[in-house]
N, C-alpha and C. Protein backbone atom coordinates (compact mmCIF):
# COMPACT_ATOMS: atom_id res chain seq x y z
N UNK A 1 -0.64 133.07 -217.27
CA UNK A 1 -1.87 132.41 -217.64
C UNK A 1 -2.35 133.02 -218.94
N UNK A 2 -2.69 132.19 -219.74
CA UNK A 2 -2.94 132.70 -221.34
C UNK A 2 -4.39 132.51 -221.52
N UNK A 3 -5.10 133.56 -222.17
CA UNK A 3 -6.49 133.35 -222.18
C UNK A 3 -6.35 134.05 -223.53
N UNK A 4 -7.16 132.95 -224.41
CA UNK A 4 -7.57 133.70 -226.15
C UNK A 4 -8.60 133.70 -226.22
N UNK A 5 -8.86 135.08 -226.68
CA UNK A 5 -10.72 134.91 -227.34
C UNK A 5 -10.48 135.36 -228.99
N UNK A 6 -11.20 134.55 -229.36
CA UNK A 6 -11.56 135.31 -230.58
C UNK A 6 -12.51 136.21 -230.81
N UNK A 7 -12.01 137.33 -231.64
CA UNK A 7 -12.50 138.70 -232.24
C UNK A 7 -13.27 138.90 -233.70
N UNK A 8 -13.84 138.70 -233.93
CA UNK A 8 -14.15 139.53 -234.98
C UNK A 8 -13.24 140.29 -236.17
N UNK A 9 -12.97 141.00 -235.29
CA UNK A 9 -12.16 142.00 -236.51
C UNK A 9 -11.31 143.09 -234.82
N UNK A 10 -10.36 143.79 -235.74
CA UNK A 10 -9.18 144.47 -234.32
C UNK A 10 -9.97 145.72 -234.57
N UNK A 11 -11.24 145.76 -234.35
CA UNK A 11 -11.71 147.16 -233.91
C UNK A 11 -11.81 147.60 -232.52
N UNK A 12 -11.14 148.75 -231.66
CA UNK A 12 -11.26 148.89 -230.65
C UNK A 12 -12.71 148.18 -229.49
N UNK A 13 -13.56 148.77 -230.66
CA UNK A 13 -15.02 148.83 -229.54
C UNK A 13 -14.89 147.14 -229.62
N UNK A 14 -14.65 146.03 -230.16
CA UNK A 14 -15.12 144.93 -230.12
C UNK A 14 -14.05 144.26 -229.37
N UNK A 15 -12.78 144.41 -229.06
CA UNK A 15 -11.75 144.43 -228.39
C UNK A 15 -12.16 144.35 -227.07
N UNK A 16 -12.35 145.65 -226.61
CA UNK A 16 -13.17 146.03 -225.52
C UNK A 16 -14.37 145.29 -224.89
N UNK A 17 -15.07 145.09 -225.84
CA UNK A 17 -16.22 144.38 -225.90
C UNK A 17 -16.14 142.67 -225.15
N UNK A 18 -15.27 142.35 -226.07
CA UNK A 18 -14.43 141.27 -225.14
C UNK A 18 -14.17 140.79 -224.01
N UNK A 19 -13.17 142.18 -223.69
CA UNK A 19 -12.91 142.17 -222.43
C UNK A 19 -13.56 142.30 -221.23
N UNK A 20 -14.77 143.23 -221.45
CA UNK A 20 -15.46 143.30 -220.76
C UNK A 20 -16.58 142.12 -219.96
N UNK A 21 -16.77 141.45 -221.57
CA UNK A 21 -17.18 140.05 -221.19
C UNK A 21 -16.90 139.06 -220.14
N UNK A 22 -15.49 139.10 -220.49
CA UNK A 22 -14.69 138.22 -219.64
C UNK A 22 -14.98 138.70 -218.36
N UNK A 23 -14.13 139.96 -217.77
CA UNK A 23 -14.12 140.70 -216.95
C UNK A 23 -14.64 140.60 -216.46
N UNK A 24 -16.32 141.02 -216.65
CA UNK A 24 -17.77 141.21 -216.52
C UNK A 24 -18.43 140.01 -215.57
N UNK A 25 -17.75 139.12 -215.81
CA UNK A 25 -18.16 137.92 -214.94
C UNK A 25 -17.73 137.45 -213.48
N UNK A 26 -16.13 138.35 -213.38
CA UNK A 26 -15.55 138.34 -212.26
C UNK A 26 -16.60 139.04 -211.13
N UNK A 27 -16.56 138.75 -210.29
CA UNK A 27 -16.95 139.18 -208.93
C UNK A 27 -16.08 140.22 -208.72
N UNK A 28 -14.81 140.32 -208.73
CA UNK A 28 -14.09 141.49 -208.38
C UNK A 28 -12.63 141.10 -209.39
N UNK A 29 -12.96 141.86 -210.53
CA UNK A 29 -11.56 141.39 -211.66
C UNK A 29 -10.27 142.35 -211.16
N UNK A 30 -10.61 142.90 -210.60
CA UNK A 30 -9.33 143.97 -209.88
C UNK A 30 -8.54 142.84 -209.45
N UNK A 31 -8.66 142.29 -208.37
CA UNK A 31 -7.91 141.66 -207.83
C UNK A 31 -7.21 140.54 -207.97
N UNK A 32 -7.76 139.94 -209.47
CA UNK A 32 -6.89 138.88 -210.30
C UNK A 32 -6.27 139.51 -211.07
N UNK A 33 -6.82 140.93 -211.81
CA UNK A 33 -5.80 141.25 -213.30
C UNK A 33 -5.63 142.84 -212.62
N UNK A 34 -4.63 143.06 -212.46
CA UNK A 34 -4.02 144.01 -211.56
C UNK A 34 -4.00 145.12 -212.55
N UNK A 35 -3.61 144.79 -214.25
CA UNK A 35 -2.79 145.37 -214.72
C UNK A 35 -3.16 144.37 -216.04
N UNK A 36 -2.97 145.80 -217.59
CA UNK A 36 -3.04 145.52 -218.84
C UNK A 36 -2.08 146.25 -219.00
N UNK A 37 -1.04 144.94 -220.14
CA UNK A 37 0.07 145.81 -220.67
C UNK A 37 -0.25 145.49 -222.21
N UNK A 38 -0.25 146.68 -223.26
CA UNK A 38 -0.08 146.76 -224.32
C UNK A 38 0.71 147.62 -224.96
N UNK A 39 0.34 147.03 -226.54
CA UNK A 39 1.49 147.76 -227.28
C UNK A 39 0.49 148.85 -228.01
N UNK A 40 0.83 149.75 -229.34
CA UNK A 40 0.19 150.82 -229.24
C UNK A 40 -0.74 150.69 -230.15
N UNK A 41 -1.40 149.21 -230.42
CA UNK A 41 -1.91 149.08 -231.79
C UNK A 41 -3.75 149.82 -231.60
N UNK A 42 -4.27 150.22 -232.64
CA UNK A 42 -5.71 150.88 -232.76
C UNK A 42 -6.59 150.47 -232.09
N UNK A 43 -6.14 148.68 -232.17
CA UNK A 43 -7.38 147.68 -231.30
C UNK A 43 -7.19 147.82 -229.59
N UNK A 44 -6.24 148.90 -229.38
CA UNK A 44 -6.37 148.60 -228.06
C UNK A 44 -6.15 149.92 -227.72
N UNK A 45 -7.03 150.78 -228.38
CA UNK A 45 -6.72 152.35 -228.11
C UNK A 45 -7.88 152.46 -227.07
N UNK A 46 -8.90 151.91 -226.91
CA UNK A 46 -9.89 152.20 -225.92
C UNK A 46 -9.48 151.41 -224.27
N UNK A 47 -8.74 150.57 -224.01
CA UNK A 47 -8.08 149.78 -223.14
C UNK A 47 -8.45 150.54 -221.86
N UNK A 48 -8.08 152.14 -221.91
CA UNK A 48 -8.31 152.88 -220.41
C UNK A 48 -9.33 153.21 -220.41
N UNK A 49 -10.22 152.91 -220.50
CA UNK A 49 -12.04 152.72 -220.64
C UNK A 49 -12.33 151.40 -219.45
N UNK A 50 -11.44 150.35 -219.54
CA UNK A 50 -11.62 149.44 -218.83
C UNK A 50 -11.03 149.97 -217.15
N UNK A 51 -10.23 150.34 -217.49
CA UNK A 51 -9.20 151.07 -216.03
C UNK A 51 -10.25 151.43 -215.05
N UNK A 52 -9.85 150.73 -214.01
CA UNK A 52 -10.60 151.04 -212.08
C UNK A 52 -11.51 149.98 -212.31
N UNK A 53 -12.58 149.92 -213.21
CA UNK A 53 -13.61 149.31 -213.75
C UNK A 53 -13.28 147.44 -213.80
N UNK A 54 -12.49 147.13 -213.96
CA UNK A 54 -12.04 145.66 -214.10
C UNK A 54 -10.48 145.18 -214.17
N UNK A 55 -10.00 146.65 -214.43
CA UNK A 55 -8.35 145.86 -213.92
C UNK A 55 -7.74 147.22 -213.29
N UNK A 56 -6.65 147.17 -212.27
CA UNK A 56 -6.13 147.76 -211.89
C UNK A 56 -5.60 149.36 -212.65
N UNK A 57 -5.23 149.00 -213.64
CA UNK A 57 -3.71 149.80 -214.30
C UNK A 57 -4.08 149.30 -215.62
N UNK A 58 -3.37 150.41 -217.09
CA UNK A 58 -3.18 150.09 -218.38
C UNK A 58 -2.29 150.61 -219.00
N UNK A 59 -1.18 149.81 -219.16
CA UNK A 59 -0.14 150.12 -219.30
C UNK A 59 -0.20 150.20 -221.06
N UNK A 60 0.57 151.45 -221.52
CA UNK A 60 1.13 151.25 -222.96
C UNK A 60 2.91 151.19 -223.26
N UNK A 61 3.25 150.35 -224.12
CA UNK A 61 4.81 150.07 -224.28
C UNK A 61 4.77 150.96 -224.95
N UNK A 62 6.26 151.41 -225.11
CA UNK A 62 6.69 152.64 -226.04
C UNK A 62 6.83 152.08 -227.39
N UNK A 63 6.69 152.56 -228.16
CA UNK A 63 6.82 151.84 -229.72
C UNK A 63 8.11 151.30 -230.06
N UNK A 64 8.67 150.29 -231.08
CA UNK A 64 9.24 149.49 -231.25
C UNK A 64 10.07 149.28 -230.23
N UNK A 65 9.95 148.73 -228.90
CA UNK A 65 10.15 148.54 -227.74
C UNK A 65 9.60 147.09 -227.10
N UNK A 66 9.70 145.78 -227.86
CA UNK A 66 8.52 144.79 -227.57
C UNK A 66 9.23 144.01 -226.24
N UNK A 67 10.49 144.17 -225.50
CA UNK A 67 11.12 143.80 -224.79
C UNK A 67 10.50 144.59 -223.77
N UNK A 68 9.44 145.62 -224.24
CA UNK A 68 8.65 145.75 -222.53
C UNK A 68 7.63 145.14 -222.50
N UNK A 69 7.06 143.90 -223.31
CA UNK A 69 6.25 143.52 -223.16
C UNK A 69 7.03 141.32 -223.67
N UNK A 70 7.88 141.03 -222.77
CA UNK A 70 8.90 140.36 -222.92
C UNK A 70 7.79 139.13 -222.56
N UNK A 71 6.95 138.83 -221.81
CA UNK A 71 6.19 137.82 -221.60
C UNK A 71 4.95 137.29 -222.59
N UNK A 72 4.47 138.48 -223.08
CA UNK A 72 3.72 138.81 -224.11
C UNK A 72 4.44 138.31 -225.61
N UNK A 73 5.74 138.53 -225.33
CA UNK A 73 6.17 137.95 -226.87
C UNK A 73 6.43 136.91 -227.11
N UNK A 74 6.84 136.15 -225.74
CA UNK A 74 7.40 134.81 -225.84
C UNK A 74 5.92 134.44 -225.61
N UNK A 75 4.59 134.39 -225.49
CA UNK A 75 3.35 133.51 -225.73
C UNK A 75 3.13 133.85 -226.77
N UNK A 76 3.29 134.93 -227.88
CA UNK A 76 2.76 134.86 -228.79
C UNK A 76 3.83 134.79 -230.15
N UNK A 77 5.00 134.10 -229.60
CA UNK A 77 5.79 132.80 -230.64
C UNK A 77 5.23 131.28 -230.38
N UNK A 78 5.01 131.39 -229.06
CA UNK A 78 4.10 130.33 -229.08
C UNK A 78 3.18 129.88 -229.92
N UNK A 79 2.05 130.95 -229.64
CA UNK A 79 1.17 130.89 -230.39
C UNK A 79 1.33 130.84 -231.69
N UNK A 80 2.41 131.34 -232.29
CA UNK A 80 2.42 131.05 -233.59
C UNK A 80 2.68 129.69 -234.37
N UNK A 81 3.35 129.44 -233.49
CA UNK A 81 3.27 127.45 -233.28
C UNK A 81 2.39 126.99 -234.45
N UNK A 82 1.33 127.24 -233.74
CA UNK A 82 0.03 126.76 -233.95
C UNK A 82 -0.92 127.57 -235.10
N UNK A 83 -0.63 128.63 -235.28
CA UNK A 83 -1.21 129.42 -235.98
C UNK A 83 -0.28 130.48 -236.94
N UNK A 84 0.09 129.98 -238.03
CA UNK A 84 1.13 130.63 -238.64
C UNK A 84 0.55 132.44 -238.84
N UNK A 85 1.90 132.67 -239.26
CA UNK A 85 1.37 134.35 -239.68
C UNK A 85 1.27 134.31 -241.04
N UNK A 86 0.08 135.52 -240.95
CA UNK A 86 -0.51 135.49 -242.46
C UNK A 86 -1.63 134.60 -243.04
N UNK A 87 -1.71 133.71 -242.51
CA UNK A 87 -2.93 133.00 -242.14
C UNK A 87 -3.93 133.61 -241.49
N UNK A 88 -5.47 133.67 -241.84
CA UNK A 88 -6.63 134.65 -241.26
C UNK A 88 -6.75 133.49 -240.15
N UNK A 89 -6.85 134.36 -238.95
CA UNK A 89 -7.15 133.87 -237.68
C UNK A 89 -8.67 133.39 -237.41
N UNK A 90 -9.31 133.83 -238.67
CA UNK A 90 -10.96 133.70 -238.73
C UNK A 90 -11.12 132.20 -239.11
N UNK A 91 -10.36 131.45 -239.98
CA UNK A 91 -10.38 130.34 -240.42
C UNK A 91 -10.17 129.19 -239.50
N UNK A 92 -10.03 129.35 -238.24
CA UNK A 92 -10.04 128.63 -236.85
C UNK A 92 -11.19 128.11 -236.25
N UNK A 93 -11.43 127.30 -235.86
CA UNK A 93 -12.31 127.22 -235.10
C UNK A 93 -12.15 127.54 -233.18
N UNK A 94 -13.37 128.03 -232.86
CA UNK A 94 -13.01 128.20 -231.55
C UNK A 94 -12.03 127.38 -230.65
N UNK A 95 -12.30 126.08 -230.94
CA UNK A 95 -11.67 124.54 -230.22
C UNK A 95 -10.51 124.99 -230.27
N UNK A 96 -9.98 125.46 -231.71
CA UNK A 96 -8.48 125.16 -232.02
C UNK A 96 -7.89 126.22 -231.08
N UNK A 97 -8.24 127.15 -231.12
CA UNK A 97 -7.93 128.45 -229.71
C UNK A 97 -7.90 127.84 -228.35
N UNK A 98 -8.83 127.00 -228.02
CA UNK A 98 -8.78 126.67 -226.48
C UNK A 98 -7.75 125.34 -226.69
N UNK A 99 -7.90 124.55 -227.44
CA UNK A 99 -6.39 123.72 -227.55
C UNK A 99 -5.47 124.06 -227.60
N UNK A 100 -4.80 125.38 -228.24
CA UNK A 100 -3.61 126.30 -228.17
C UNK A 100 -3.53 126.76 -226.29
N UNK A 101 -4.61 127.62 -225.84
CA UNK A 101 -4.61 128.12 -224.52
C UNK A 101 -4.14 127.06 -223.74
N UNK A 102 -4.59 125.94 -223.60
CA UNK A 102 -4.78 124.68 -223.03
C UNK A 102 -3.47 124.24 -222.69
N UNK A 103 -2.95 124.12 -223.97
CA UNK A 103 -1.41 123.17 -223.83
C UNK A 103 -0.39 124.59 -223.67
N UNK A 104 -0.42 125.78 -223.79
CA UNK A 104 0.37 126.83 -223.31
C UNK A 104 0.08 127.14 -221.66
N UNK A 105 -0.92 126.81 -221.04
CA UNK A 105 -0.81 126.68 -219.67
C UNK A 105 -0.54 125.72 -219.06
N UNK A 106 -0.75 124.74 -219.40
CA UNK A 106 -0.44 123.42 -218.78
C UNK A 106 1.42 123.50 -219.53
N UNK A 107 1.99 123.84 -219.54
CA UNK A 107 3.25 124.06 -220.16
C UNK A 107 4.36 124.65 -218.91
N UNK A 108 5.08 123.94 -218.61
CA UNK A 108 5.81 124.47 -217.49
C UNK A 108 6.94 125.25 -218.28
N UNK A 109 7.37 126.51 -217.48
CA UNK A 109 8.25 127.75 -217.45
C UNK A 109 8.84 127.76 -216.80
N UNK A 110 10.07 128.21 -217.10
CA UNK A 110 11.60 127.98 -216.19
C UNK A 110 11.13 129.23 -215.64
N UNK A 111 10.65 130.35 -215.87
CA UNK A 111 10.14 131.84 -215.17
C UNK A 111 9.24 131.51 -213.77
N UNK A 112 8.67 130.14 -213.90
CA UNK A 112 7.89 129.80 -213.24
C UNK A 112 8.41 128.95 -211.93
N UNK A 113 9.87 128.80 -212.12
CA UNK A 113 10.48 127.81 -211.34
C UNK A 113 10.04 126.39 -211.15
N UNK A 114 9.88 126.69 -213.11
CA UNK A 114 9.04 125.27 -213.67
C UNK A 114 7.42 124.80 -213.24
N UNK A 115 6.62 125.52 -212.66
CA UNK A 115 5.84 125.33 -212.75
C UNK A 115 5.03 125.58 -213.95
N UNK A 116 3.63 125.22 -213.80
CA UNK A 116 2.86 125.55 -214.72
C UNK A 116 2.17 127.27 -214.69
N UNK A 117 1.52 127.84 -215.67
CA UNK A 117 0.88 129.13 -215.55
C UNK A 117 -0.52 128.54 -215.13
N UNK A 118 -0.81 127.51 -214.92
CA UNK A 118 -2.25 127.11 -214.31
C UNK A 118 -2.10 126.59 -213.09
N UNK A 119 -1.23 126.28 -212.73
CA UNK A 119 -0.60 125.86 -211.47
C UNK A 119 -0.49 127.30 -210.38
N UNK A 120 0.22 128.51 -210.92
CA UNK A 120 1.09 129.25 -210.70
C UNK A 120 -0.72 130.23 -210.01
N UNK A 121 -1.41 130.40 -211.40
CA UNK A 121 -3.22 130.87 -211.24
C UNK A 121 -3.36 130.91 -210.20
N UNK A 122 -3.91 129.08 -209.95
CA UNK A 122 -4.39 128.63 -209.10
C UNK A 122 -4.29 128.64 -207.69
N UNK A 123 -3.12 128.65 -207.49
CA UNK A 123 -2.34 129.10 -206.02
C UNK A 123 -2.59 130.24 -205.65
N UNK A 124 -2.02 131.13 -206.68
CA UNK A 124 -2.77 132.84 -206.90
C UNK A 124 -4.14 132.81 -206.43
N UNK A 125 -5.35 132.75 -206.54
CA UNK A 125 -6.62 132.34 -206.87
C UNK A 125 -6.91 132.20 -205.32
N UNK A 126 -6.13 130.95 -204.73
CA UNK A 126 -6.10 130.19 -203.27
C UNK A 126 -5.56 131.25 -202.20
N UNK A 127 -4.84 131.71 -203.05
CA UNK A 127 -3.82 133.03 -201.90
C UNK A 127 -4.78 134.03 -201.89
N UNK A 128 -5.73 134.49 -202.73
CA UNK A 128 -6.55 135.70 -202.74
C UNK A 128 -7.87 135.19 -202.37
N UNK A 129 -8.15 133.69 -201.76
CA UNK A 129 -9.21 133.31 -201.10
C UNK A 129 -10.62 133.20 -201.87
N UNK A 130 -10.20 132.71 -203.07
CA UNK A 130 -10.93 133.12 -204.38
C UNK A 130 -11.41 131.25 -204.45
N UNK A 131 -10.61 130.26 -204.20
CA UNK A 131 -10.62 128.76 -204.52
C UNK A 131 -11.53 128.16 -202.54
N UNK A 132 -12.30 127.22 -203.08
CA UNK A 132 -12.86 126.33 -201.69
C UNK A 132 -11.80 125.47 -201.35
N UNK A 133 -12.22 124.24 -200.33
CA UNK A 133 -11.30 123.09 -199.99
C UNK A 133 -11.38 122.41 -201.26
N UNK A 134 -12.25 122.12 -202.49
CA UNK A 134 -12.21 121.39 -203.48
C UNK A 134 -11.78 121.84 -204.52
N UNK A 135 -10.94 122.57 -203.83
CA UNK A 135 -9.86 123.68 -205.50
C UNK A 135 -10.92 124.04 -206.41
N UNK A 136 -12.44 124.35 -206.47
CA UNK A 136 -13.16 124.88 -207.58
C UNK A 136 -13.34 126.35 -207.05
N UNK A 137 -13.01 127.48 -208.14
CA UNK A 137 -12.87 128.56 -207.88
C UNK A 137 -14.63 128.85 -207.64
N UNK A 138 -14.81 129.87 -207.06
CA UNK A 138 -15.85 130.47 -205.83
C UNK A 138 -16.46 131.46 -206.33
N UNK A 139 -15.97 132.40 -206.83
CA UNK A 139 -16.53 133.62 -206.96
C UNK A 139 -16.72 133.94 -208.39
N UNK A 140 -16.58 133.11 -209.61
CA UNK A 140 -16.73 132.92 -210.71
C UNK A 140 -16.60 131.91 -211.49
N UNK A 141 -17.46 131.97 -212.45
CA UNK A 141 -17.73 130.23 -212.98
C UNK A 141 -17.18 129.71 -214.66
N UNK A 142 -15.88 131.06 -215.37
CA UNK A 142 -15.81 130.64 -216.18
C UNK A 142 -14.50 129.31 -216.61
N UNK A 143 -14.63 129.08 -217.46
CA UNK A 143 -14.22 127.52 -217.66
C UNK A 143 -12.57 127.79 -218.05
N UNK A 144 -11.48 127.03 -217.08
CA UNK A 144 -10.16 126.79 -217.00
C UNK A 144 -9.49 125.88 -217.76
């Protein structure tokens, strides 16, 4: 499941800031995001600040090592799709981010045994008793 926010600028504290946002809204974010895996960049040097607090675990990859973060790379060739490199990511509008998120979840994955990553959520979501009988998730209200 792919979720983009836009940043500001890759300063740790606003990174964070972010996340917390998101996070912040869960009723209990432990139990959807188990686990942050990153790589070793500055913007994500504060990451174990979030740890116990809203996700399980924070993982760092070893440097030039991006095959430990093998899921992570193949969404963000994706993403480049849509958003070339070298191009300021500031020049976007929000929309164009949730149209990218949008059609990368609704996107079926052979990893997925072809399902979708919103499909795949959702069930997730239902299995952790998180979704009603009207499939609208329960314990938080941000927008899918």
């Amino acid at each position: 499941m792919e979720i983009i926010l836009k940043i500001e600028s890759k300063k740790s504290k606003l990174v964070n800031a972010s996340l917390e946002n998101l996070l912040g809204k869960l009723e209990d974010s432990t139990s959807i995001f188990r686990s942050i895996t990153s790589d070793n960049g500055l913007e994500f040097a504060s990451l174990t600040e979030l740890e116990r607090k809203y996700v399980g675990d924070v993982y760092y990859c070893h440097p030039n090592n991006p095959q430990e973060r093998g899921s992570n790379e193949k969404h963000n060739s994706l993403i480049r799709g849509f958003l070339p490199k070298g191009k300021s990511l500031l020049d976007y509008c929000e929309d164009h981010y949730i149209k990218i998120m949008n059609w990368m979840n609704n996107l079926p994955r052979k990893i997925l045994n072809y399902k979708t990553p919103l499909e795949v959520f959702v069930e997730e979501l239902n299995n952790l008793g998180l979704m009603d009988n009207l499939g609208q998730l329960v314990q938080f209200d941000i927008a899918i």
